[in-house]
C-alpha atoms as a PDB file:
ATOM      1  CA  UNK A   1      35.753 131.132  87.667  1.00  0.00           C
ATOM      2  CA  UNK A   2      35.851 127.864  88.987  1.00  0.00           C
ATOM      3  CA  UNK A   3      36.554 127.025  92.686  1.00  0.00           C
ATOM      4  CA  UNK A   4      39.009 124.858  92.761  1.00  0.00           C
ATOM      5  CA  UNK A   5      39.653 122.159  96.627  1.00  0.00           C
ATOM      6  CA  UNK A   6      42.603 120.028  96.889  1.00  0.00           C
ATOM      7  CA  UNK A   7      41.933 117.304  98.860  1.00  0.00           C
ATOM      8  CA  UNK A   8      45.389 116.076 100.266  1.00  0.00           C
ATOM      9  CA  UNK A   9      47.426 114.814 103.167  1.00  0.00           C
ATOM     10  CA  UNK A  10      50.305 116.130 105.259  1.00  0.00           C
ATOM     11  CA  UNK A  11      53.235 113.943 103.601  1.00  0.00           C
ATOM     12  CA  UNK A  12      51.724 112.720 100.234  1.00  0.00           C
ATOM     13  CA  UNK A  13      54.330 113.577  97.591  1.00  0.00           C
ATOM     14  CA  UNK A  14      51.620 112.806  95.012  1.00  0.00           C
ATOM     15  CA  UNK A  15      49.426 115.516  96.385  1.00  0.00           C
ATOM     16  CA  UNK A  16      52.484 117.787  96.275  1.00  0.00           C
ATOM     17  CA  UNK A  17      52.436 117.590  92.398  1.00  0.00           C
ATOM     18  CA  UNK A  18      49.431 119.252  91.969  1.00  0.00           C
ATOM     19  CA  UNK A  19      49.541 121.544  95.009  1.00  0.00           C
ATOM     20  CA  UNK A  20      52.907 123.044  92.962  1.00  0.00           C
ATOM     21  CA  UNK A  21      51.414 122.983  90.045  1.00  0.00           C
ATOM     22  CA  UNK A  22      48.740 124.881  91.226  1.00  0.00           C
ATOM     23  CA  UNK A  23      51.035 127.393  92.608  1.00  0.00           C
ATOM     24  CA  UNK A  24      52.912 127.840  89.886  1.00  0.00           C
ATOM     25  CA  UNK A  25      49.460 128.561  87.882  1.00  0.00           C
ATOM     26  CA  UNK A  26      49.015 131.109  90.051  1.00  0.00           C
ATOM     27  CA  UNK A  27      45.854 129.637  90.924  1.00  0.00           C
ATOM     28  CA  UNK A  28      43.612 130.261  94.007  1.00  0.00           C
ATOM     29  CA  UNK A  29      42.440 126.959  95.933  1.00  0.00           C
ATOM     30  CA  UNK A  30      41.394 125.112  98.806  1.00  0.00           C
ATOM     31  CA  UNK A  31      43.532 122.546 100.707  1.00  0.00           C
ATOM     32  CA  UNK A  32      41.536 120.007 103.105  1.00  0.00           C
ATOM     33  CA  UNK A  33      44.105 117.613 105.055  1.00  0.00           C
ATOM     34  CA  UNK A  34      42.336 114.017 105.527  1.00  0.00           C
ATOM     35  CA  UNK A  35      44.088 111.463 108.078  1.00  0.00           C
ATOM     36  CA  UNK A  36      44.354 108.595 105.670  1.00  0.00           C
ATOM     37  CA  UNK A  37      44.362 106.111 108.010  1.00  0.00           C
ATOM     38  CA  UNK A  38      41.068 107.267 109.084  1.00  0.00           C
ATOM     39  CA  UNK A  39      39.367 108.113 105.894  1.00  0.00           C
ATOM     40  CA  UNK A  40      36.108 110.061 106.522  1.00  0.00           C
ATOM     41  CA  UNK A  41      33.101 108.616 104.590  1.00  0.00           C
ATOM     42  CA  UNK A  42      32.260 111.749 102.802  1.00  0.00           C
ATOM     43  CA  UNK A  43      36.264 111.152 100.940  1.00  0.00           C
ATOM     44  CA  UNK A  44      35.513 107.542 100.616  1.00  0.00           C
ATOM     45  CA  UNK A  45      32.378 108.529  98.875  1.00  0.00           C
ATOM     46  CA  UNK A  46      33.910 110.900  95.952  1.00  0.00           C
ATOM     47  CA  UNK A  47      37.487 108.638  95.570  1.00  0.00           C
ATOM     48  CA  UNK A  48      37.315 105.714  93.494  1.00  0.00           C
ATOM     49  CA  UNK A  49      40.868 104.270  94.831  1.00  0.00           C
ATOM     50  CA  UNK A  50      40.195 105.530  98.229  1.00  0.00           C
ATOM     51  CA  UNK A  51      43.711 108.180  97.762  1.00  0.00           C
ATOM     52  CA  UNK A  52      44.659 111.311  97.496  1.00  0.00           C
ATOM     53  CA  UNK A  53      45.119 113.742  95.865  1.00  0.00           C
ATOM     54  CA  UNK A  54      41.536 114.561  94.518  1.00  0.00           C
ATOM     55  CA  UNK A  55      40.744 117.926  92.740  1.00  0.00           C
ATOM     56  CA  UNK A  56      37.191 119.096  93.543  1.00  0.00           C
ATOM     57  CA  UNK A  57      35.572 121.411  90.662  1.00  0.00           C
ATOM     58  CA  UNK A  58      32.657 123.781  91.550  1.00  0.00           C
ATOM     59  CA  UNK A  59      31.812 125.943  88.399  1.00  0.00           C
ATOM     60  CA  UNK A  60      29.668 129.062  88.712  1.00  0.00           C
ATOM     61  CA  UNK A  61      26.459 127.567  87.653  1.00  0.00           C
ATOM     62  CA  UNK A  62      26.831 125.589  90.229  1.00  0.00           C
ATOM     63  CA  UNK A  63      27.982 121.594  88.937  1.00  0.00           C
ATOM     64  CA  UNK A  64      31.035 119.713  90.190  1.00  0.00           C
ATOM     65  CA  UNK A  65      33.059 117.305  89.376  1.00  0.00           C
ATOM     66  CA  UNK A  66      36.025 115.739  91.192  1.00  0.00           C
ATOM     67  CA  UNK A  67      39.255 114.764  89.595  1.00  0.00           C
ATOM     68  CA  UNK A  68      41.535 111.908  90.560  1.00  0.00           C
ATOM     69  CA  UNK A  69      45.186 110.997  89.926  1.00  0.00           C
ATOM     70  CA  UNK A  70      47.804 113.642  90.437  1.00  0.00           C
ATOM     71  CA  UNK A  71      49.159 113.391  86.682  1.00  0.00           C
ATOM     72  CA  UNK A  72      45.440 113.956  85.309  1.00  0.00           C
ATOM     73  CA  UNK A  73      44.901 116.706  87.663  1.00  0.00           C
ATOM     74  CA  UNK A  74      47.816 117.848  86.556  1.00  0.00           C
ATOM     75  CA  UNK A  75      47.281 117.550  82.878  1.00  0.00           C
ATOM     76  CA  UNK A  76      44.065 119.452  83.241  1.00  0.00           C
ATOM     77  CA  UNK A  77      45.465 122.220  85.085  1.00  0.00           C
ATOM     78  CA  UNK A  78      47.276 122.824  82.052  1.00  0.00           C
ATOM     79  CA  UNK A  79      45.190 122.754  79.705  1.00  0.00           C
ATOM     80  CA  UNK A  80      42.281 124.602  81.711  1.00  0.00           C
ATOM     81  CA  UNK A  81      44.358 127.426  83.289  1.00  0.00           C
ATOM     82  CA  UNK A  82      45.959 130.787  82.224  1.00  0.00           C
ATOM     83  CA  UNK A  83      49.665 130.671  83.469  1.00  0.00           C
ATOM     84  CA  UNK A  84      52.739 129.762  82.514  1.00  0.00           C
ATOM     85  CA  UNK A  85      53.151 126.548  80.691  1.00  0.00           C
ATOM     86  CA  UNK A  86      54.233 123.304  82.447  1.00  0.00           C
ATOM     87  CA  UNK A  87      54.698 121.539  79.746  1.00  0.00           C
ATOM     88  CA  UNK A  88      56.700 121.863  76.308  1.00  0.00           C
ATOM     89  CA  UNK A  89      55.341 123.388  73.317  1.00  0.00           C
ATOM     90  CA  UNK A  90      56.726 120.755  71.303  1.00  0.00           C
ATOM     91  CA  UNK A  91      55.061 117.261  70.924  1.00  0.00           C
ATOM     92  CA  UNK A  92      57.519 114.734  70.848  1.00  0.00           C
ATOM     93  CA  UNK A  93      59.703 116.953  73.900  1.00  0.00           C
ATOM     94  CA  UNK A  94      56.096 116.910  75.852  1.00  0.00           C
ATOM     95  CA  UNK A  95      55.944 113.166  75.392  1.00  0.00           C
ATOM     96  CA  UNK A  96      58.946 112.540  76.827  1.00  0.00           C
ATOM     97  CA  UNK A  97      58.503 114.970  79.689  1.00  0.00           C
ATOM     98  CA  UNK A  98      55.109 112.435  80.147  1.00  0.00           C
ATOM     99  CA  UNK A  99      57.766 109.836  79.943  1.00  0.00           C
ATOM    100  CA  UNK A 100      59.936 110.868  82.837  1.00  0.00           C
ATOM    101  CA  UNK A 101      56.768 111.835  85.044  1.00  0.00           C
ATOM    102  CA  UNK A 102      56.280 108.463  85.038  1.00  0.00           C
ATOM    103  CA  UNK A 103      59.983 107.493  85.786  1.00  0.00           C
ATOM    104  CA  UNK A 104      59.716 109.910  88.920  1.00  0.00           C
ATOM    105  CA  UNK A 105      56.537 107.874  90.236  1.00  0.00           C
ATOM    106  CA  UNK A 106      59.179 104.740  89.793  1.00  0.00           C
ATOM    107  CA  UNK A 107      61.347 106.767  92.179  1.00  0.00           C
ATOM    108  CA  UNK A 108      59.196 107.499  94.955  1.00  0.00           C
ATOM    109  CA  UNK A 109      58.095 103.031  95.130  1.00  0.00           C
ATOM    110  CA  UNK A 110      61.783 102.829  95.905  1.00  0.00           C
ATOM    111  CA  UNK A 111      62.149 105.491  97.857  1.00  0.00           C
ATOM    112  CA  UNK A 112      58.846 104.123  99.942  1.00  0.00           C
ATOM    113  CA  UNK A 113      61.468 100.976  99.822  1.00  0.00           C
ATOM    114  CA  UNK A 114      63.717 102.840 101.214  1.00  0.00           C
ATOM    115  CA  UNK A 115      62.009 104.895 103.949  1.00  0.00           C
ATOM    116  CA  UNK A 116      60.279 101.482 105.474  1.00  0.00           C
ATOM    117  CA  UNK A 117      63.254  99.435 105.599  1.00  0.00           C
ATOM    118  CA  UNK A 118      63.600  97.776 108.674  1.00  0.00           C
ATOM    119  CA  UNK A 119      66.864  95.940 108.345  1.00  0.00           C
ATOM    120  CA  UNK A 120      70.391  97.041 106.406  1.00  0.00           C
ATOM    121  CA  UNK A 121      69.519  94.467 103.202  1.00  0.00           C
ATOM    122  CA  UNK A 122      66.566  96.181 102.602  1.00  0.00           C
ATOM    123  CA  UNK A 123      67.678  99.696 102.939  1.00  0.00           C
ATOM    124  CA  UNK A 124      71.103  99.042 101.036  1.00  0.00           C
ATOM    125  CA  UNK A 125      69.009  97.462  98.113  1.00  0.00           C
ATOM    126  CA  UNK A 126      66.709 100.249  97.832  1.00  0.00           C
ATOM    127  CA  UNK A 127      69.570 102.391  98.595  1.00  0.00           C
ATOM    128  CA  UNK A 128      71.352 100.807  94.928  1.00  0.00           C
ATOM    129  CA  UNK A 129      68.191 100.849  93.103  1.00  0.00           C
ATOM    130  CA  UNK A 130      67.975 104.612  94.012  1.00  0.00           C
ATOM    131  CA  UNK A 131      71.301 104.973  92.904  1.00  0.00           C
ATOM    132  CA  UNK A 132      71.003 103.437  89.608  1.00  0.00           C
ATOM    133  CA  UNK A 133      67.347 105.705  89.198  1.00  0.00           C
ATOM    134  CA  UNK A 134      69.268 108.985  89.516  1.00  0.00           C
ATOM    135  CA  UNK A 135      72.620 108.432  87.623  1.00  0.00           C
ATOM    136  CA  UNK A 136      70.069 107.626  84.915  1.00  0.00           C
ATOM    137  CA  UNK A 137      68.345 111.388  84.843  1.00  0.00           C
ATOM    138  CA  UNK A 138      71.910 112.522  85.534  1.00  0.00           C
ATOM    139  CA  UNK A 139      72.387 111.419  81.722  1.00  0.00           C
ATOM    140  CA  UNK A 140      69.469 113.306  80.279  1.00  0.00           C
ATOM    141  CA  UNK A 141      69.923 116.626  82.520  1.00  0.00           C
ATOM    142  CA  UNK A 142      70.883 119.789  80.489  1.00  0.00           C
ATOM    143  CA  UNK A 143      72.928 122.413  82.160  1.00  0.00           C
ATOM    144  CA  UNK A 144      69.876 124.574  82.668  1.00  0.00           C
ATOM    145  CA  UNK A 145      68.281 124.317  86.583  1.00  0.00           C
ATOM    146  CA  UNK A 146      65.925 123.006  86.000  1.00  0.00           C
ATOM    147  CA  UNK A 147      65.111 119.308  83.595  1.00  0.00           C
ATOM    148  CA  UNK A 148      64.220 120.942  80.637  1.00  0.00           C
ATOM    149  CA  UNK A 149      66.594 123.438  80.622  1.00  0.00           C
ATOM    150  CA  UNK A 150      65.764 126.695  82.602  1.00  0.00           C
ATOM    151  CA  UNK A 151      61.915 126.475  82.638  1.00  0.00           C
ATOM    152  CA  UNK A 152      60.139 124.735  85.141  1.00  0.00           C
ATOM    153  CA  UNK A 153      58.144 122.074  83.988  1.00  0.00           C
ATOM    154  CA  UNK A 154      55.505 119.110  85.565  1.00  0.00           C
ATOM    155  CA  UNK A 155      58.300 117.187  85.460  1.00  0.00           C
ATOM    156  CA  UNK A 156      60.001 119.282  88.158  1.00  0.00           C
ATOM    157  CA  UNK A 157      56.564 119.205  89.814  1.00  0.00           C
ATOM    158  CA  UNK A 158      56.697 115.608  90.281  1.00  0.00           C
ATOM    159  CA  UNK A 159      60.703 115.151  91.461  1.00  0.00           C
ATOM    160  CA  UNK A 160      60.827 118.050  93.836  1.00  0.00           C
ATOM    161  CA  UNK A 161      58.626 116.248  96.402  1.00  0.00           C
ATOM    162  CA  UNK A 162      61.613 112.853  95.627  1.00  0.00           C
ATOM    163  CA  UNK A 163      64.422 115.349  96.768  1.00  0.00           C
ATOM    164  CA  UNK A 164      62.028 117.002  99.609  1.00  0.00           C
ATOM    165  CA  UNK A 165      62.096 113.922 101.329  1.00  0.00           C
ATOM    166  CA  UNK A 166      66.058 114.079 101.509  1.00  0.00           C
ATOM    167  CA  UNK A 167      66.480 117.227 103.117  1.00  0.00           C
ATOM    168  CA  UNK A 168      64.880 115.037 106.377  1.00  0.00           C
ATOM    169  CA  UNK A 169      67.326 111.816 105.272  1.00  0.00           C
ATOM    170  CA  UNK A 170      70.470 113.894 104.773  1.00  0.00           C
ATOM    171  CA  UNK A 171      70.441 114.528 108.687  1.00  0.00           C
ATOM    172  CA  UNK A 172      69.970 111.484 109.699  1.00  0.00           C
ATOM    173  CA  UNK A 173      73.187 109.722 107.693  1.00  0.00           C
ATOM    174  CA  UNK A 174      74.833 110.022 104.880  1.00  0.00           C
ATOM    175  CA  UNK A 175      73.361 107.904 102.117  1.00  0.00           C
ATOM    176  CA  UNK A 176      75.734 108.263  99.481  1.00  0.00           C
ATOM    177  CA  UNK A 177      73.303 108.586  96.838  1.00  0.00           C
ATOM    178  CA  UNK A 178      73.681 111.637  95.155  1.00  0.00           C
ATOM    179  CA  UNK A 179      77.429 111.166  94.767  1.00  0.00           C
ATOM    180  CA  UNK A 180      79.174 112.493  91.775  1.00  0.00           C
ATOM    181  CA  UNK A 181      75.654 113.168  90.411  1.00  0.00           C
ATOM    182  CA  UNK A 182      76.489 116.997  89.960  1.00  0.00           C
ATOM    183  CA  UNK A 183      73.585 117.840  87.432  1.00  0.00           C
ATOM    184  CA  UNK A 184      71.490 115.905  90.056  1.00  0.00           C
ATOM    185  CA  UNK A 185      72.425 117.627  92.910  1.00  0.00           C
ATOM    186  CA  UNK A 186      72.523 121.273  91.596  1.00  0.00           C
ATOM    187  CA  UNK A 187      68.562 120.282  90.161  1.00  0.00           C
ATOM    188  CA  UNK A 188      67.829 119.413  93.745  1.00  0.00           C
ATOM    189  CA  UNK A 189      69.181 122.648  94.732  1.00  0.00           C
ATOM    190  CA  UNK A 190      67.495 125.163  92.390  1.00  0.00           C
ATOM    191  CA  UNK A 191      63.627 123.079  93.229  1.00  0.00           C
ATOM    192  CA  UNK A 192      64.133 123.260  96.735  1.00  0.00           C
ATOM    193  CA  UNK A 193      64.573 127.234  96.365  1.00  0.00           C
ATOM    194  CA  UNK A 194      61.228 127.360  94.545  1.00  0.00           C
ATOM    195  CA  UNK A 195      58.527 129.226  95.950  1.00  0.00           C
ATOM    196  CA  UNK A 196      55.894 126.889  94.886  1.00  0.00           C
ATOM    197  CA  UNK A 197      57.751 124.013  96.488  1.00  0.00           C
ATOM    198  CA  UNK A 198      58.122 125.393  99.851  1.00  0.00           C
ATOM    199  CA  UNK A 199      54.363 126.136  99.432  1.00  0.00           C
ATOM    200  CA  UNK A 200      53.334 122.648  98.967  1.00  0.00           C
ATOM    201  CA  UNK A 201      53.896 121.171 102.428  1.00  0.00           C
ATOM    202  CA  UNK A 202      53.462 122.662 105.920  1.00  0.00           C
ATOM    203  CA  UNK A 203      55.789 123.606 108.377  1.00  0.00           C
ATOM    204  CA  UNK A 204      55.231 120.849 110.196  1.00  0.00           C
ATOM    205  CA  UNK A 205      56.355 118.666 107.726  1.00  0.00           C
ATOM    206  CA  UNK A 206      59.795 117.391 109.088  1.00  0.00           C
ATOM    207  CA  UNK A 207      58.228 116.474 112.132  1.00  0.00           C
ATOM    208  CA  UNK A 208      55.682 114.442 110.715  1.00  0.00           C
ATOM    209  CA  UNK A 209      57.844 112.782 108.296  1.00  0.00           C
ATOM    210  CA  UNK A 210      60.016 111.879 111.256  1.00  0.00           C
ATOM    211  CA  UNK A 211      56.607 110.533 113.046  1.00  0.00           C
ATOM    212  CA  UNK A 212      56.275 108.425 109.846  1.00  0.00           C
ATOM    213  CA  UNK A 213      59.708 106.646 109.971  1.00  0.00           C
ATOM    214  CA  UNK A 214      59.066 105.814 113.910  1.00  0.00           C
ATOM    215  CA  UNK A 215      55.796 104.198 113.072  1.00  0.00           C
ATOM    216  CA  UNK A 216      57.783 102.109 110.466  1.00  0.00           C
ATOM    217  CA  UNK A 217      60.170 101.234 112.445  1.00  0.00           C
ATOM    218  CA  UNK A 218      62.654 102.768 110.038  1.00  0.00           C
ATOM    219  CA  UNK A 219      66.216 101.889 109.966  1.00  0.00           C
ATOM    220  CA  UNK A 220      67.024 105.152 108.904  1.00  0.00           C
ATOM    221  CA  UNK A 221      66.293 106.341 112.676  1.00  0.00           C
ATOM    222  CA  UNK A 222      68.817 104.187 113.857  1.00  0.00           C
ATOM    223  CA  UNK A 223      71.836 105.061 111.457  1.00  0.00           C
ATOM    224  CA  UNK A 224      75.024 107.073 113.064  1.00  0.00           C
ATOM    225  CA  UNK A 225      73.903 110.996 112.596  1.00  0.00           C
ATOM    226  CA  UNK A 226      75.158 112.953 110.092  1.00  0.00           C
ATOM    227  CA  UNK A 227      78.320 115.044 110.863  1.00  0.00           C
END
C-alpha cells in the first residue's frame, strides 16, 4: 500500500479538497503544515508553482512521486483508491460535476476579494459578485443535501471549504449573501455536519483565520457585530 503525505497549510481551502477527499476514502495519510510565507527549501524543491496542496507518493518498492493541484490529486484519489465514489458513474453528469469544481475555484477568487477588502466598495462588490455566484448553484441544486442529490461528491469537496469560511464571517456581520438562497443554505448546513469536513482543518482554525483578516487589514473586522 502506498504511503500517502499531504503537504498543506493551516487555512488553504485548496488543501482542504483533498484532505476531505481523503477522508472520505477512508484513506490513511500524513499531513505536514508549511508556513507559506516562509517556504522551506526542501517544499520549494518538489512544487513546481511553489503552493500547496502537494500529494507525496511512496510505494512499497520504494519510488515516489509527488502530485500537484488539488483537482488532480483529487482525480487520482479516485481513480487509485477503494472507497466510495466521488464522482458520478455517468459521463456526461461527471463532466459537469468537473464543470462546477471549477465554478467553486471561481468562488473562492471572490471570496479572497472579499476577505482582503480594505474599504466598503471593495467588499460590497465582491459582496454582489458573491451573490450573483450562489443564486446561480441555487438554480442547479436538487432537493437532495447534498449537489448531486444525496451522495457526496468532489464537488461538495471543493464548496465546503467556500461555506467554512462563513461560519467565521457570519459573526462578524451580517452579509446578506445567502438570502432567500434556501437550497444554498440547507447545502451549507448538511457539509458543515460532515465528518470529513470537520476533519480537514484544525481547531485552531477560527483563530487563525481571524489572524489572517488582521494582517489584511480586513474591513470585515471593523463591521458592527452580528446580533
Amino acid at each position: 500500500m502506498s504511503k500517502l503525505t499531504l503537504v498543506s497549510h493551516h487555512l488553504c481551502p485548496y488543501v482542504q479538497r483533498a484532505a476531505i477527499a481523503l477522508h472520505e476514502k477512508g484513506v490513511a495519510f500524513e499531513r505536514v503544515n508549511i508556513d507559506l510565507a516562509d517556504k522551506p527549501d526542501w517544499f520549494l524543491k518538489i512544487s513546481p508553482l511553489g503552493k500547496v496542496p502537494l500529494l507525496g507518493i511512496e510505494e512499497e518498492d520504494g519510488s515516489e512521486a509527488v502530485l500537484f493541484e488539488s483537482s488532480v490529486i483529487c482525480e487520482y484519489l479516485e481513480e487509485t483508491q477503494i472507497g466510495v465514489a466521488l464522482h458520478p458513474a455517468d459521463a456526461l453528469t461527471r463532466a459537469r460535476h468537473r464543470g462546477w469544481m471549477e465554478f467553486g475555484s471561481s468562488v473562492l477568487s471572490d471570496l479572497w476579494g472579499y476577505e482582503t477588502a480594505q474599504d466598503a466598495a471593495q467588499l460590497e462588490t465582491k459582496r454582489k459578485a458573491l451573490i450573483a455566484k450562489f443564486a446561480t448553484i441555487e438554480k442547479v441544486l436538487t432537493d437532495g443535501l447534498y449537489f448531486g442529490g444525496n451522495g457526496f461528491s468532489l464537488v461538495d469537496a471543493v464548496f465546503a471549504p467556500v461555506f467554512r469560511y462563513f461560519d467565521l464571517f457570519d459573526t462578524l456581520g451580517d452579509s446578506g449573501i445567502f438570502e432567500g438562497l434556501e437550497r444554498v443554505k440547507r447545502w451549507r448546513k448538511a457539509l458543515s455536519e460532515r465528518a470529513s469536513v470537520k476533519a480537514a482543518v484544525g481547531e485552531d482554525y477560527p483563530r487563525r483565520l481571524i489572524e489572517f483578516l488582521e494582517k489584511h487589514n480586513s474591513i470585515l473586522l471593523r463591521l458592527p457585530a452580528a446580533a
